[in-house]
C-alpha atoms as a PDB file:
ATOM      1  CA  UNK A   1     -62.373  10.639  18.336  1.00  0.00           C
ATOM      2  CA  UNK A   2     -58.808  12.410  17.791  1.00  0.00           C
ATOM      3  CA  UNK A   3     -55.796  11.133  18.705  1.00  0.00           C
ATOM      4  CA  UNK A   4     -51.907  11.909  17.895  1.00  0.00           C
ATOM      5  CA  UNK A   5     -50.797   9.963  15.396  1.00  0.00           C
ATOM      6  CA  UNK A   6     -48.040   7.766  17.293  1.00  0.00           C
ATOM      7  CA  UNK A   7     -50.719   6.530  18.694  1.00  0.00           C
ATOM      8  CA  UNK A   8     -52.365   4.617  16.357  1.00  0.00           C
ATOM      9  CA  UNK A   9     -51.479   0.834  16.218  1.00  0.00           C
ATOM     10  CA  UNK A  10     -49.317  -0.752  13.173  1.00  0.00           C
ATOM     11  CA  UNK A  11     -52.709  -1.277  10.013  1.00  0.00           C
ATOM     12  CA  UNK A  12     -54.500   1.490  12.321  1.00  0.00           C
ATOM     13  CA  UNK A  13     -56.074   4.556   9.925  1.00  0.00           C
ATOM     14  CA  UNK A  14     -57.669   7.390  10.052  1.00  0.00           C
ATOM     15  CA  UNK A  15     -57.822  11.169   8.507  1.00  0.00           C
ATOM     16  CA  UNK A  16     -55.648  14.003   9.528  1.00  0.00           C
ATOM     17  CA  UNK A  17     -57.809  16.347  11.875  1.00  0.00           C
ATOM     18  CA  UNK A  18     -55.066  19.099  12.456  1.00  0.00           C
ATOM     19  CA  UNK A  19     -51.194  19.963  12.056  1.00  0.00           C
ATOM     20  CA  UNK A  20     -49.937  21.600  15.136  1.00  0.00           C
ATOM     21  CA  UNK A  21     -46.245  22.119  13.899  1.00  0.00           C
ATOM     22  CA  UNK A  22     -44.193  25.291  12.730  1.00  0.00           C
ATOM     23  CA  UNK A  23     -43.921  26.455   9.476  1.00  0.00           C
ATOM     24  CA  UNK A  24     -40.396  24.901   8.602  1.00  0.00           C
ATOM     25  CA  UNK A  25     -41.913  21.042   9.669  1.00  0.00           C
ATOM     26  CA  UNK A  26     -45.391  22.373   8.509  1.00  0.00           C
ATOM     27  CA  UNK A  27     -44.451  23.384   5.093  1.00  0.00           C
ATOM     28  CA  UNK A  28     -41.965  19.814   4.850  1.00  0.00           C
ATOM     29  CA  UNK A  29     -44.954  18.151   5.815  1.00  0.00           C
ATOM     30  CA  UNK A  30     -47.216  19.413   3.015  1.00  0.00           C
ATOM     31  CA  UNK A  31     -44.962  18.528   0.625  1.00  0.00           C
ATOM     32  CA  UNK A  32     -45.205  15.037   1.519  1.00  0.00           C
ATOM     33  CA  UNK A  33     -48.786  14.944   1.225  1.00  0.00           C
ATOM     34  CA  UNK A  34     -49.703  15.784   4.672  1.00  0.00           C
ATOM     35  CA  UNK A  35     -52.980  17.366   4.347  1.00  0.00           C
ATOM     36  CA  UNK A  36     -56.221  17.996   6.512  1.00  0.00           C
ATOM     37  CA  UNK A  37     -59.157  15.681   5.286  1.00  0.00           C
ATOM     38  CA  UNK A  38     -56.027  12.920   4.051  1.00  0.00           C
ATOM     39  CA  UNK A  39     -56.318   9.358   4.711  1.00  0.00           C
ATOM     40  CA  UNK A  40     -53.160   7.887   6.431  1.00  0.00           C
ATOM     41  CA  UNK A  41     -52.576   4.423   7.797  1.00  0.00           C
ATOM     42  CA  UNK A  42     -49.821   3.567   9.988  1.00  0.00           C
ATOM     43  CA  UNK A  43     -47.474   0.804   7.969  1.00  0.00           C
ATOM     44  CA  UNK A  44     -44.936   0.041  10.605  1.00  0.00           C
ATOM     45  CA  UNK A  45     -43.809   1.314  14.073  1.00  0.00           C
ATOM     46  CA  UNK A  46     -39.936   1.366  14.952  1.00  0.00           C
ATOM     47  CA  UNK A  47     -39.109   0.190  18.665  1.00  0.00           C
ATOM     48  CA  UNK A  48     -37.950   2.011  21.776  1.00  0.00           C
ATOM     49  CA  UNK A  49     -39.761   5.088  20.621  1.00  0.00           C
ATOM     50  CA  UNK A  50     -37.882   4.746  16.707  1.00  0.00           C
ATOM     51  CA  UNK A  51     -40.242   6.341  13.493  1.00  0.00           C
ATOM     52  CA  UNK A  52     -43.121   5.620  11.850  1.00  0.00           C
ATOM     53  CA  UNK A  53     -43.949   4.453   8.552  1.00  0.00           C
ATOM     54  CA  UNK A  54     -47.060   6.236   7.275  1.00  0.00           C
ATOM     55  CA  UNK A  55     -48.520   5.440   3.682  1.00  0.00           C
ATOM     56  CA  UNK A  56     -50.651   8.444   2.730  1.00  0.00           C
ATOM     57  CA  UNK A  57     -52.522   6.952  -0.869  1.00  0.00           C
ATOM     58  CA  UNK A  58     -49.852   5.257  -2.509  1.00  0.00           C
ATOM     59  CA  UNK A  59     -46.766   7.253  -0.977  1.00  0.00           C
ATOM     60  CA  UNK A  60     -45.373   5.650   2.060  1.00  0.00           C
ATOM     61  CA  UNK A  61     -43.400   8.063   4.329  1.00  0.00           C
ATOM     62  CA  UNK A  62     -40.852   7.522   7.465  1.00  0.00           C
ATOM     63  CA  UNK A  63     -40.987   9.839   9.893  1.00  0.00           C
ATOM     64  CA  UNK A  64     -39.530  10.457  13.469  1.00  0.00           C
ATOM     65  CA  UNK A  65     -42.033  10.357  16.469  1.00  0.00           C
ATOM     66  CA  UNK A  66     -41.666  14.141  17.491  1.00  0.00           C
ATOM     67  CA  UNK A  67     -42.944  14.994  14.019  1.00  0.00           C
ATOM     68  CA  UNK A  68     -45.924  12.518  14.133  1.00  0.00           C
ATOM     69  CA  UNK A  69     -46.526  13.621  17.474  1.00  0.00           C
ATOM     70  CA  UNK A  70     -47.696  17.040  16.209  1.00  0.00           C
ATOM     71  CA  UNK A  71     -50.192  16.038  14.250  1.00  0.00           C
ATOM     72  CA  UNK A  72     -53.754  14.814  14.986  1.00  0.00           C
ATOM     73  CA  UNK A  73     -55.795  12.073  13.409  1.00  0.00           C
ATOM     74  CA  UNK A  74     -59.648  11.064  13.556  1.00  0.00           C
ATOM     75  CA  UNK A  75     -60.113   7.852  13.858  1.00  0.00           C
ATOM     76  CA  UNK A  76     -63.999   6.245  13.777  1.00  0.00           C
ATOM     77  CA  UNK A  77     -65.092   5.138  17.097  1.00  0.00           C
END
């Protein structure tokens, strides 16, 4: 199943299916390590709608909702 990724619940994981974003927040993604086939987890999740904290390996990243919400992530069933 794919979902965005602010949907996934704080400890949740699963690997990056897609990146539906432009090139400016595509290309700042990739350098961050955001990567089809990449394992994520979701660390933390700010309230009222604030960012998420992603670790992608061993590199933990903080990133606001609109970004996440632009990219999709399979998660097992």
């Amino acid at each position: 199943m794919t979902v965005k990724l602010p949907t996934l619940q704080k400890g949740q994981s699963g690997t990056i299916a897609a990146i539906h974003a432009g090139d400016e927040l595509y290309h700042r993604l990739a350098a961050l390590g955001f990567r089809v086939g990449k394992k994520l987890e979701v660390v933390r999740k700010g309230c009222c709608s604030g960012p998420l904290q992603v670790r992608l390996g061993t590199t933990d990243v903080i990133m606001r909702r609109r970004d996440a919400q632009q990219i999709d992530v399979k998660v097992p069933d």
